[in-house]
C-alpha atoms as a PDB file:
ATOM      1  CA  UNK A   1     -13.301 -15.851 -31.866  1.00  0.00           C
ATOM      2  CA  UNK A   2     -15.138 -18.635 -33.882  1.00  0.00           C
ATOM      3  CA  UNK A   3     -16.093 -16.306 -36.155  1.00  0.00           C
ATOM      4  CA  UNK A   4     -12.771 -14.256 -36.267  1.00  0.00           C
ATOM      5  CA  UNK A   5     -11.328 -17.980 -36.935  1.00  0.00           C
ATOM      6  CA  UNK A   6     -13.565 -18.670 -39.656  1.00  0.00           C
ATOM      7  CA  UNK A   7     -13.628 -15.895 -41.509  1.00  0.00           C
ATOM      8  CA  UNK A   8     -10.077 -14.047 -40.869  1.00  0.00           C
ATOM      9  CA  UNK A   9      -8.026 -16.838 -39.750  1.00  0.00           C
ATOM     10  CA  UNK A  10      -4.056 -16.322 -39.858  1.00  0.00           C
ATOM     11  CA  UNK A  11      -4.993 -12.849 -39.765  1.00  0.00           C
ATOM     12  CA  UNK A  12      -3.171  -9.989 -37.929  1.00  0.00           C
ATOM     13  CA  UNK A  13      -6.814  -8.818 -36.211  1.00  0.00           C
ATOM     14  CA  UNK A  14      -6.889 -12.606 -34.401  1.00  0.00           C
ATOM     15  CA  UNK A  15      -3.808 -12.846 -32.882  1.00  0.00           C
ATOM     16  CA  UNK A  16      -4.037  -9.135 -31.624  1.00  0.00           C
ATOM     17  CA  UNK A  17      -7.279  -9.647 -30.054  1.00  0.00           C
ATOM     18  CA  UNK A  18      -6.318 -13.002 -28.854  1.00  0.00           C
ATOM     19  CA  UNK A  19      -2.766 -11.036 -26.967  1.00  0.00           C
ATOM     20  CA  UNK A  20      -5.972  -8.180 -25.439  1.00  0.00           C
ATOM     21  CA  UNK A  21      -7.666 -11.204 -24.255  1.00  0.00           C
ATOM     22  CA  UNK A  22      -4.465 -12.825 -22.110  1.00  0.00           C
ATOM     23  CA  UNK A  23      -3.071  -9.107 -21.232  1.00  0.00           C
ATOM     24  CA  UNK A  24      -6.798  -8.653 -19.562  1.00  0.00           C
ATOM     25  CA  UNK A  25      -6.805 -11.921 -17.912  1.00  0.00           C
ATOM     26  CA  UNK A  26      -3.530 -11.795 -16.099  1.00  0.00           C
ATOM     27  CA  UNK A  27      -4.172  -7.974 -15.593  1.00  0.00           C
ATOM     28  CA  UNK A  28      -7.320  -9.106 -13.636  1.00  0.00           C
ATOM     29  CA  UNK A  29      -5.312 -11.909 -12.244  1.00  0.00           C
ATOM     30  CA  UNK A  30      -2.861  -9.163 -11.141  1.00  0.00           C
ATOM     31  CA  UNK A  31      -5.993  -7.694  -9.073  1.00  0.00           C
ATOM     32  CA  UNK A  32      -7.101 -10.239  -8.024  1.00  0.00           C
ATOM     33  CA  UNK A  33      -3.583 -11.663  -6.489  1.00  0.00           C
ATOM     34  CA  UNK A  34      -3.634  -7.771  -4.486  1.00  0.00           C
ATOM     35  CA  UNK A  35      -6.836  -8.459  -3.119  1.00  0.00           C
ATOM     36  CA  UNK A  36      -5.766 -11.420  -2.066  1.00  0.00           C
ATOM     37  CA  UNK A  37      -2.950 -10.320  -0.252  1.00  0.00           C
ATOM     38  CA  UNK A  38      -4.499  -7.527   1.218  1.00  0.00           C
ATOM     39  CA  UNK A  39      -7.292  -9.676   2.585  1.00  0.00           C
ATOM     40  CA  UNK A  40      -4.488 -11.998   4.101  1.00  0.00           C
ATOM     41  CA  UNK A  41      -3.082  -9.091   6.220  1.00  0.00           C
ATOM     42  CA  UNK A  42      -6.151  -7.409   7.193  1.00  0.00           C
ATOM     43  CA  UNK A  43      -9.534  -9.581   6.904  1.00  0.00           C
ATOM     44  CA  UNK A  44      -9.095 -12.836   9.143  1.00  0.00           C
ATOM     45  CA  UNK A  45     -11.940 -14.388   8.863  1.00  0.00           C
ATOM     46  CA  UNK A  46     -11.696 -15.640   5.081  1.00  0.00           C
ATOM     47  CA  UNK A  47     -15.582 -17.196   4.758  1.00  0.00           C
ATOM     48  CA  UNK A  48     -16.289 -13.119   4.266  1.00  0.00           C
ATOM     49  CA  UNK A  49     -13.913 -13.244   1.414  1.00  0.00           C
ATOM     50  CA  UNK A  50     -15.415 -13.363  -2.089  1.00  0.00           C
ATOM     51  CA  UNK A  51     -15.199 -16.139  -3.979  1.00  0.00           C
ATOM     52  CA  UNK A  52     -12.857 -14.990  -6.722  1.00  0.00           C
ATOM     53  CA  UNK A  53     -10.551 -14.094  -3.799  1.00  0.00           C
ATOM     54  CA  UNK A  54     -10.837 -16.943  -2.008  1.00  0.00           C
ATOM     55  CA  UNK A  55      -9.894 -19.301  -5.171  1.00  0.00           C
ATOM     56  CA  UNK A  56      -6.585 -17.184  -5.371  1.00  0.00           C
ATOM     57  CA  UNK A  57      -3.582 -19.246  -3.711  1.00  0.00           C
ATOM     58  CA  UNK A  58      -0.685 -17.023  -2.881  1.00  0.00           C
ATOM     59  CA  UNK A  59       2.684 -18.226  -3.850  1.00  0.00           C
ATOM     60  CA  UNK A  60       5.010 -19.945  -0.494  1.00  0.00           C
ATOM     61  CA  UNK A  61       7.493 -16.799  -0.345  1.00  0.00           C
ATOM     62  CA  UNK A  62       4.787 -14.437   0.352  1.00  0.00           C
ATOM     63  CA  UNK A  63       2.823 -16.609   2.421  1.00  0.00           C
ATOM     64  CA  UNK A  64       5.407 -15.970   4.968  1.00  0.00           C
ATOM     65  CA  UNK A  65       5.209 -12.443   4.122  1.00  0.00           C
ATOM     66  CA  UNK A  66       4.114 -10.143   7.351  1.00  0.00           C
ATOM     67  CA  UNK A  67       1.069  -8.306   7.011  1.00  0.00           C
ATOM     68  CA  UNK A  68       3.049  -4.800   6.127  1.00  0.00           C
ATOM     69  CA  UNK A  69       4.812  -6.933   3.790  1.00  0.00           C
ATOM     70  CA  UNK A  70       1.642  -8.072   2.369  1.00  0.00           C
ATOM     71  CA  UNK A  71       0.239  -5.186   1.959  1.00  0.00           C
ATOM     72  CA  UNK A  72       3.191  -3.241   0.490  1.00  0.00           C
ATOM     73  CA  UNK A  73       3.152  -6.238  -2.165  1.00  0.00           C
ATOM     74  CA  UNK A  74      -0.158  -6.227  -3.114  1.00  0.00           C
ATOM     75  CA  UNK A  75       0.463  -1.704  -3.970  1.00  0.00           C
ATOM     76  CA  UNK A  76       3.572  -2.938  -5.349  1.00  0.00           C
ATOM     77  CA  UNK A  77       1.940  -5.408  -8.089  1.00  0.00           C
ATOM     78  CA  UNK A  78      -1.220  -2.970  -9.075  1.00  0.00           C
ATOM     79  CA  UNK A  79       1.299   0.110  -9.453  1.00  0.00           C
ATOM     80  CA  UNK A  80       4.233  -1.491 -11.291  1.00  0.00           C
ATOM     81  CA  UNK A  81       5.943  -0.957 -15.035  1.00  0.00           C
ATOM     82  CA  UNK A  82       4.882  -4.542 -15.760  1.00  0.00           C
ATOM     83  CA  UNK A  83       0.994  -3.554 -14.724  1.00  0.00           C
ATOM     84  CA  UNK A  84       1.383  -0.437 -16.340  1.00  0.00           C
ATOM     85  CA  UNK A  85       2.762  -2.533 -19.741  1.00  0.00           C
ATOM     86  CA  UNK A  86      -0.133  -4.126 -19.449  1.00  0.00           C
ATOM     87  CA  UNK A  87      -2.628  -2.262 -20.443  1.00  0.00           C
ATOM     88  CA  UNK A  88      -1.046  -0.479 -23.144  1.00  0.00           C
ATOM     89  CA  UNK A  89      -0.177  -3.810 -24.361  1.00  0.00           C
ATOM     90  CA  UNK A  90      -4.796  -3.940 -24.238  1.00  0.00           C
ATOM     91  CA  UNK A  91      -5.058  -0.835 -25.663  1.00  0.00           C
ATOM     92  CA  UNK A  92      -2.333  -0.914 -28.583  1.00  0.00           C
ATOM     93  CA  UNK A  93      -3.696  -5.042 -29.519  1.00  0.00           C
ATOM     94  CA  UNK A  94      -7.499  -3.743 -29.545  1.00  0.00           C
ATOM     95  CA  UNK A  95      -6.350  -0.833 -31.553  1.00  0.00           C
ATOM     96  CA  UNK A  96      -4.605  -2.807 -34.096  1.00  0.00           C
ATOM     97  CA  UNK A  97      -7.615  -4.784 -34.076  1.00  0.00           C
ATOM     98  CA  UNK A  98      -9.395  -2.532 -35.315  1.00  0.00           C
ATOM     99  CA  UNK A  99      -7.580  -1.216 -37.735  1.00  0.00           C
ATOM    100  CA  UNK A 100      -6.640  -4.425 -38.823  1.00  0.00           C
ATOM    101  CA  UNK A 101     -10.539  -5.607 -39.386  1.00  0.00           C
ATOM    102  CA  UNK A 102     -11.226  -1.805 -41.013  1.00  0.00           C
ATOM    103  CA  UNK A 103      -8.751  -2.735 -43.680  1.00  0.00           C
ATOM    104  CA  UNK A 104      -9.541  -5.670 -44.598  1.00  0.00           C
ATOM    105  CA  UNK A 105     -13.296  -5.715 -44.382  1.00  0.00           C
ATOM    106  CA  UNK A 106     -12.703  -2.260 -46.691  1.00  0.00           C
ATOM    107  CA  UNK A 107     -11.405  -4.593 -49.275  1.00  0.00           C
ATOM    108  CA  UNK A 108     -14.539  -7.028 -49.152  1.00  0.00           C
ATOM    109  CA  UNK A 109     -16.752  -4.455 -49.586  1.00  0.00           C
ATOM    110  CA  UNK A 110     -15.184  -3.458 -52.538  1.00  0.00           C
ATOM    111  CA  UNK A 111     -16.337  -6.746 -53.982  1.00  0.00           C
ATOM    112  CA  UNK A 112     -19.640  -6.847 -52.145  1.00  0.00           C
ATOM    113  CA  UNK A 113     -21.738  -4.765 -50.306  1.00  0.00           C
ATOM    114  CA  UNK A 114     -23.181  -8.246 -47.916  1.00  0.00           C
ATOM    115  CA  UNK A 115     -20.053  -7.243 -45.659  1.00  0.00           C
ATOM    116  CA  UNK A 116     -21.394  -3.482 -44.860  1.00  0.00           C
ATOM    117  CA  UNK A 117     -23.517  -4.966 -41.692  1.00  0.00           C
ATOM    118  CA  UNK A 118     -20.864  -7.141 -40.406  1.00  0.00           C
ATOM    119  CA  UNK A 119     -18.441  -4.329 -40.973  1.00  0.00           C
ATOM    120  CA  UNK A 120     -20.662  -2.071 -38.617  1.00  0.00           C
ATOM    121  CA  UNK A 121     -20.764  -5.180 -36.040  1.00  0.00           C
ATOM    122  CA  UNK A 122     -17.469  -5.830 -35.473  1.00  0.00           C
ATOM    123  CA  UNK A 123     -16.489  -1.649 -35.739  1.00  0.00           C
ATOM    124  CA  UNK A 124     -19.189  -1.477 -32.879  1.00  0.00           C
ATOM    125  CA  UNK A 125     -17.943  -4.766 -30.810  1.00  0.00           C
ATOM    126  CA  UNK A 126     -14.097  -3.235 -31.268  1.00  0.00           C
ATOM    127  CA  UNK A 127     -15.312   0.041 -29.854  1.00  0.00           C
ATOM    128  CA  UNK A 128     -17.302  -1.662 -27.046  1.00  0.00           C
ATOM    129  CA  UNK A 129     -14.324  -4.046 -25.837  1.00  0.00           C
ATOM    130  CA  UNK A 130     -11.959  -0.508 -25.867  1.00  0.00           C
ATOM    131  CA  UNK A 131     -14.737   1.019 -23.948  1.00  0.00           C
ATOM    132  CA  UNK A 132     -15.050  -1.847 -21.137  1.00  0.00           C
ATOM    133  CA  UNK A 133     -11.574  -2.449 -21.174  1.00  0.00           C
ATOM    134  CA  UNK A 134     -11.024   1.451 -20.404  1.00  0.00           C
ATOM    135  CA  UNK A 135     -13.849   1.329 -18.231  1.00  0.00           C
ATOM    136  CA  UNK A 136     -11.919  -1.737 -16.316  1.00  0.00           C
ATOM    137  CA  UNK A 137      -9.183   0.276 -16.005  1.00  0.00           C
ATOM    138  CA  UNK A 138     -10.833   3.225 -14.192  1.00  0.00           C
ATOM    139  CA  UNK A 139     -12.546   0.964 -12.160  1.00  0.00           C
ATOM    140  CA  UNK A 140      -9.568  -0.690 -10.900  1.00  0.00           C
ATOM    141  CA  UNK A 141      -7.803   2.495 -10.507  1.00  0.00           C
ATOM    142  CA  UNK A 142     -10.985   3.990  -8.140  1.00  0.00           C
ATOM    143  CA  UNK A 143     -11.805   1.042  -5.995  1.00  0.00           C
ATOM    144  CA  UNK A 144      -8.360  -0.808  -5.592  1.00  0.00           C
ATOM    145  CA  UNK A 145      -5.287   1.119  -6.494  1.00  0.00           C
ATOM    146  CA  UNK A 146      -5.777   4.696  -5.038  1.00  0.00           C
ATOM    147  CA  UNK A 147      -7.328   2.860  -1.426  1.00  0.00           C
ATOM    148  CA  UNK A 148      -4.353   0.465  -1.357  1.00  0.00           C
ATOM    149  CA  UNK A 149      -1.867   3.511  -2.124  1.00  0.00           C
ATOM    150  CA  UNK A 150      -4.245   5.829   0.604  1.00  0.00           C
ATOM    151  CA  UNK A 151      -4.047   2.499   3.238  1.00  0.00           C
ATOM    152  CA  UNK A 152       0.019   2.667   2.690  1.00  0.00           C
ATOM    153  CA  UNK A 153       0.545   5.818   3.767  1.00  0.00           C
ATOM    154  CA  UNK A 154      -1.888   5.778   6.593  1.00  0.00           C
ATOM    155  CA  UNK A 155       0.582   3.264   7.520  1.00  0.00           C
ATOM    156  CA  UNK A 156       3.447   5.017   7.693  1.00  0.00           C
ATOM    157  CA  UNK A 157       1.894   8.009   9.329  1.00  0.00           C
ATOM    158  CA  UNK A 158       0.172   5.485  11.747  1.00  0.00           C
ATOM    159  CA  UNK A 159      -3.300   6.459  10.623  1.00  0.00           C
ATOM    160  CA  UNK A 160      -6.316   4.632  11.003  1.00  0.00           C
ATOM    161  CA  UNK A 161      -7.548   3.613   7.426  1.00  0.00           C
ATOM    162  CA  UNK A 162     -10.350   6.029   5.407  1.00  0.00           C
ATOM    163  CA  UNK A 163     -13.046   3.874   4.510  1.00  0.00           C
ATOM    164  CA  UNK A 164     -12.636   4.296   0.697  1.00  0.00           C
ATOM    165  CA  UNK A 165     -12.777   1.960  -2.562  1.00  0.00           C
ATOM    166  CA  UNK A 166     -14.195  -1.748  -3.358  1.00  0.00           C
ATOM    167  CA  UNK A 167     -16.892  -3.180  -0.689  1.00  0.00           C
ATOM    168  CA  UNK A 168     -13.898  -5.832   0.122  1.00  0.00           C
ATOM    169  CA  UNK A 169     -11.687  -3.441   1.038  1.00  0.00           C
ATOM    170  CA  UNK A 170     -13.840  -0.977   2.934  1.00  0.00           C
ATOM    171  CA  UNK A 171     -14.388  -3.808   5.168  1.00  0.00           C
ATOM    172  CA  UNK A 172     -11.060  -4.193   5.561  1.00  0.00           C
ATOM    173  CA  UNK A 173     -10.961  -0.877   6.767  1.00  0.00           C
ATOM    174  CA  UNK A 174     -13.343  -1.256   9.211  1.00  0.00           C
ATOM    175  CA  UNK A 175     -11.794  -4.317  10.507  1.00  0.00           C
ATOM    176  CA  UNK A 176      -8.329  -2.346  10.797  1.00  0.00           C
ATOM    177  CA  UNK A 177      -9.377   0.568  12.391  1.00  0.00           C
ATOM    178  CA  UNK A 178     -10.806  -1.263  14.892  1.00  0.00           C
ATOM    179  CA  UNK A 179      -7.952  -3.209  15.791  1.00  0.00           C
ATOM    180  CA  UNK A 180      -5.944  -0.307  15.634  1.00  0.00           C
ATOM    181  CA  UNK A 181      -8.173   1.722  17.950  1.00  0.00           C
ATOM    182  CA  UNK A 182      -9.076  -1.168  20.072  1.00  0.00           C
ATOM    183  CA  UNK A 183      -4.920  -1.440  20.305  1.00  0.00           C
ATOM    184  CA  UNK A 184      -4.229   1.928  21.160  1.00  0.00           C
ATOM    185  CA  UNK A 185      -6.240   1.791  24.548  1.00  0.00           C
ATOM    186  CA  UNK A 186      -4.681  -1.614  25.304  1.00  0.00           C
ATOM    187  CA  UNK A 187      -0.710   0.558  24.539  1.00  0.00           C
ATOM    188  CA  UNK A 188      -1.943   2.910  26.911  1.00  0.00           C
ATOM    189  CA  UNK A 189      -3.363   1.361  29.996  1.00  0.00           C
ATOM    190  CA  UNK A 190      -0.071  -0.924  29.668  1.00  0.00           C
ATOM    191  CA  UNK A 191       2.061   2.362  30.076  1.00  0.00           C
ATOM    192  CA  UNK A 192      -0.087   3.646  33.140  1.00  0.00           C
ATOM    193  CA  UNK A 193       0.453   0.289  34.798  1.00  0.00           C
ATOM    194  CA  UNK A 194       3.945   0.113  34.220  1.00  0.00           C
ATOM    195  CA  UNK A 195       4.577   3.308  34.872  1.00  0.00           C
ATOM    196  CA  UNK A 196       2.441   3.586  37.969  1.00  0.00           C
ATOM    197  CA  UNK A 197       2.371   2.156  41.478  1.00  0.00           C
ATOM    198  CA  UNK A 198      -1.332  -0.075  41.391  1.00  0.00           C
ATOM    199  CA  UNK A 199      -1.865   1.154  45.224  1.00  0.00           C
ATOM    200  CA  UNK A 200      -1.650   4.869  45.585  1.00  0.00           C
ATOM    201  CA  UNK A 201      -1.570   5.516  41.496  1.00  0.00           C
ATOM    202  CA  UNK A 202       1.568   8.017  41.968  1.00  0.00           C
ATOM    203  CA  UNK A 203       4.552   7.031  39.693  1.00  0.00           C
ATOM    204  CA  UNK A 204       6.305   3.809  40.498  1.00  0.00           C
ATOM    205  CA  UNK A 205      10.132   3.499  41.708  1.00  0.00           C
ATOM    206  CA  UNK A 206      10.865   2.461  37.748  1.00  0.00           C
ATOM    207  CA  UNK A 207       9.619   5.703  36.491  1.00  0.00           C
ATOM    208  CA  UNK A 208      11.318   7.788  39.449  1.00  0.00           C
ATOM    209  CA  UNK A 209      14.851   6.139  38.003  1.00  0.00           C
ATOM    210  CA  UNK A 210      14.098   7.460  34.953  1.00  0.00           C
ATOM    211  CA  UNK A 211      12.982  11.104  36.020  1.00  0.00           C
ATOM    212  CA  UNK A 212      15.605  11.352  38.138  1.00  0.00           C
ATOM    213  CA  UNK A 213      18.099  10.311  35.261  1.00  0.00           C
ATOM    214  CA  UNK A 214      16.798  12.852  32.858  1.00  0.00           C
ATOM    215  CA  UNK A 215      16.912  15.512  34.997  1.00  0.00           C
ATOM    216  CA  UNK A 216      20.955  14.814  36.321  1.00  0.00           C
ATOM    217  CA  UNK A 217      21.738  14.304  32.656  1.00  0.00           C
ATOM    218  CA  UNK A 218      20.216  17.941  32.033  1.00  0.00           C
ATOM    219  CA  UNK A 219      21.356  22.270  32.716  1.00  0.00           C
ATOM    220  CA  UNK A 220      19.053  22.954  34.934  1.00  0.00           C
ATOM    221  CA  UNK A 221      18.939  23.131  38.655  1.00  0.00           C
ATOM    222  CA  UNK A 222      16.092  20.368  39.866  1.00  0.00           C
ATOM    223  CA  UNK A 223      14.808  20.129  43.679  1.00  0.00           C
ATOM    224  CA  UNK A 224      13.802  16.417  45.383  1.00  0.00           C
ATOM    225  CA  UNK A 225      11.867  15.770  48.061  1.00  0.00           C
ATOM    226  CA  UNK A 226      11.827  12.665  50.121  1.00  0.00           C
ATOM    227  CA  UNK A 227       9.525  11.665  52.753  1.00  0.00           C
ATOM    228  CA  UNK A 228       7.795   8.805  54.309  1.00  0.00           C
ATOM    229  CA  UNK A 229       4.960   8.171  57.326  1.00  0.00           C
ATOM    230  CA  UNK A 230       5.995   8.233  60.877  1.00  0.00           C
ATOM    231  CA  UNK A 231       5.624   4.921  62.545  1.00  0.00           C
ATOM    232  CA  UNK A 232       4.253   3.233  59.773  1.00  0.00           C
ATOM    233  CA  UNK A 233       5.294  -0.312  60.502  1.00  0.00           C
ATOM    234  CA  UNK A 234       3.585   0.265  64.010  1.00  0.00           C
ATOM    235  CA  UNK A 235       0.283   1.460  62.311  1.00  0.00           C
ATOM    236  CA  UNK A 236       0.758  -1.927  60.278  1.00  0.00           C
ATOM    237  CA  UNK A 237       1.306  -4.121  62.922  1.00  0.00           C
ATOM    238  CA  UNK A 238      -1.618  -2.870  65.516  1.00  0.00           C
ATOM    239  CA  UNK A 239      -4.528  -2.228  62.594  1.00  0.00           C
ATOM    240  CA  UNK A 240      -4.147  -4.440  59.671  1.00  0.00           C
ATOM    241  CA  UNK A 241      -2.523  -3.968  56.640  1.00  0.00           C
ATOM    242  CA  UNK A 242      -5.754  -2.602  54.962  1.00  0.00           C
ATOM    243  CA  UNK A 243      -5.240   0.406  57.418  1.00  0.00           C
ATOM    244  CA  UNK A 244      -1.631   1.086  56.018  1.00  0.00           C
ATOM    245  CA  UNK A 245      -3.034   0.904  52.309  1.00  0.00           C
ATOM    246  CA  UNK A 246      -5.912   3.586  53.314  1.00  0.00           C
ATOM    247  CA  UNK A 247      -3.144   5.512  54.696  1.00  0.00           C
ATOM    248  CA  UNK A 248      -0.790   5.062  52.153  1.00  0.00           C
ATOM    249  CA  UNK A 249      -3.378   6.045  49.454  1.00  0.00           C
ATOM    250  CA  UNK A 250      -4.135   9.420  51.909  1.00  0.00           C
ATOM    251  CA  UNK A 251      -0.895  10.542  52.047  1.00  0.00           C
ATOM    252  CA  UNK A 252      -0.428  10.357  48.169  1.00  0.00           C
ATOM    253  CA  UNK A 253      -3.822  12.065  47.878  1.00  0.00           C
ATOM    254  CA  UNK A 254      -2.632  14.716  49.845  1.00  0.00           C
ATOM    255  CA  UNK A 255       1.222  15.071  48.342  1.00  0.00           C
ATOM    256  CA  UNK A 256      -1.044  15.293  44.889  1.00  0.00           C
ATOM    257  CA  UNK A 257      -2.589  18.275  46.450  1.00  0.00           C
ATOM    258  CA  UNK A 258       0.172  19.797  47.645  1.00  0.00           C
ATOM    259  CA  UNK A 259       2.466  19.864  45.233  1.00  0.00           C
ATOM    260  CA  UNK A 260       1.974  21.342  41.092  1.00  0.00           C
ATOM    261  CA  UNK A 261       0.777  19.413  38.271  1.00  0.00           C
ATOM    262  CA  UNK A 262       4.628  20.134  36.281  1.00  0.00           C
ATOM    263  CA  UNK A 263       5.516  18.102  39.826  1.00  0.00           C
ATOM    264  CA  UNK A 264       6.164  14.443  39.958  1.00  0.00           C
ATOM    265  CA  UNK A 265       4.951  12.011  42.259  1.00  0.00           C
ATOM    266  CA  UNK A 266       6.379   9.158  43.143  1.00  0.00           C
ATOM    267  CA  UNK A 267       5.634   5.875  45.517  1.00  0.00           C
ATOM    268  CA  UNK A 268       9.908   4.535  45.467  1.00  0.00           C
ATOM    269  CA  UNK A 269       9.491   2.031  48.358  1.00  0.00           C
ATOM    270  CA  UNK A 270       6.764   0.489  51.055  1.00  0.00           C
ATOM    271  CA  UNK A 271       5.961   4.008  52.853  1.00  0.00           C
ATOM    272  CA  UNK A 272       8.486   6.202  51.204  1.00  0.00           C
ATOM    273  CA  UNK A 273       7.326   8.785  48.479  1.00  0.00           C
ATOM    274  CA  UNK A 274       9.182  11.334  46.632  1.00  0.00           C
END
């Protein structure tokens, strides 16, 4: 830029590289801002966050955001029109740039040939900036935008994560999946106990309600049997308590047995199953 200043100032060719400059800082901004965001949802401890991240401060609305919100955001801002603007706004700057500096360094030469080298160094310089800004692009595209779009819909299918794209966010993967795995056994050993009786395992009164309900609500003819131990307070009050849970766990042992695994089992009072 100093030179572009002192050689080709007021010139088209500065001001279009100087617009490729900002478009590639807030378009890296943009990424960054996602990252951010997606680190705030899924990667709690933030001393593993990198730096870059890290110095990003999200804005008070989406602070608040929840971490589906967050996430949804951050896909939001690396697949939108503005993004998208973007970097054509890059690529059509750097290309008029070029042709800008082709024109008019053309025209020096025709007064002196002292201008052929620089000619060939800025031509090369244009072409590398086009190359590593296209080369950002796909880069951003591979590790960031196709994960976050892949995490989104793992979402909504309620997937685990695949463990795909930037080293940032493959930890977050990691992370996720093993909350969400780690979740899943907590879901279902909170069914079984509320669904079962803790003593004898068979299904608790709750779930016989519920059974029961379906099955009146439905077309089908249903059979219920009801039974409960002979003299069971009797067995309570002359051994122990401790005795009428062994038995208690027995008989349901046995009913198990006894009846089909299409049967259900239920404990719906102290001694009474069904």
């Amino acid at each position: 830029f100093a030179y572009l200043e002192q050689e080709f100032d007021g010139t088209t060719s500065l001001e279009s590289l100087k617009t490729a400059l900002n478009s590639t800082k807030n378009l890296s901004y943009a990424d960054r801002y996602a990252m951010r965001l997606a680190a705030e949802a899924y990667i709690a401890d933030g001393e593993s966050w990198p730096e870059a991240i890290r110095a990003v401060t999200l804005h008070e609305s989406d602070q608040r955001m929840t971490d589906s919100e967050k996430i949804r955001k951050a896909q939001q801002l690396v697949c939108n029109d503005q993004y998208q603007t973007l970097r054509e706004n890059i690529n059509d700057n750097v290309a008029a740039c070029t042709q800008s500096l082709i024109e008019q360094t053309k025209n020096r030469q025709n007064a002196a040939t002292v201008f052929s080298d620089i000619y060939l160094r800025f031509e090369i310089s244009v072409v590398a900036l086009i190359l590593m800004v296209l080369m950002m692009c796909a880069i951003v595209q591979h590790l960031i935008v196709k994960p976050l779009l892949l995490y989104g819909k793992s979402i909504q299918n309620g997937e685990i994560f695949p463990v795909v794209g930037a080293a940032e966010l493959q930890n977050m993967a990691v992370t996720y999946n093993k909350v969400y795995l780690e979740n899943q056994e907590t879901q279902k050993l909170i069914r079984h106990e509320a669904e079962h009786d803790a003593l004898t395992d068979a299904l608790n009164r709750g779930s016989f309600e519920k059974i029961l309900s379906i099955y009146e609500k439905g077309q089908s003819d249903f059979a219920m049997i009801i039974c409960d131990v002979d003299s069971f307070k009797t067995v309570n009050d002359t051994y122990g308590h401790a005795v009428g849970d062994e038995i208690l766990k027995k008989v349901a042992s046995l009913l198990q047995k006894a009846f089909r695994s299409i049967d259900y089992l239920c404990r719906i009072g102290g001694d009474e199953f069904a």
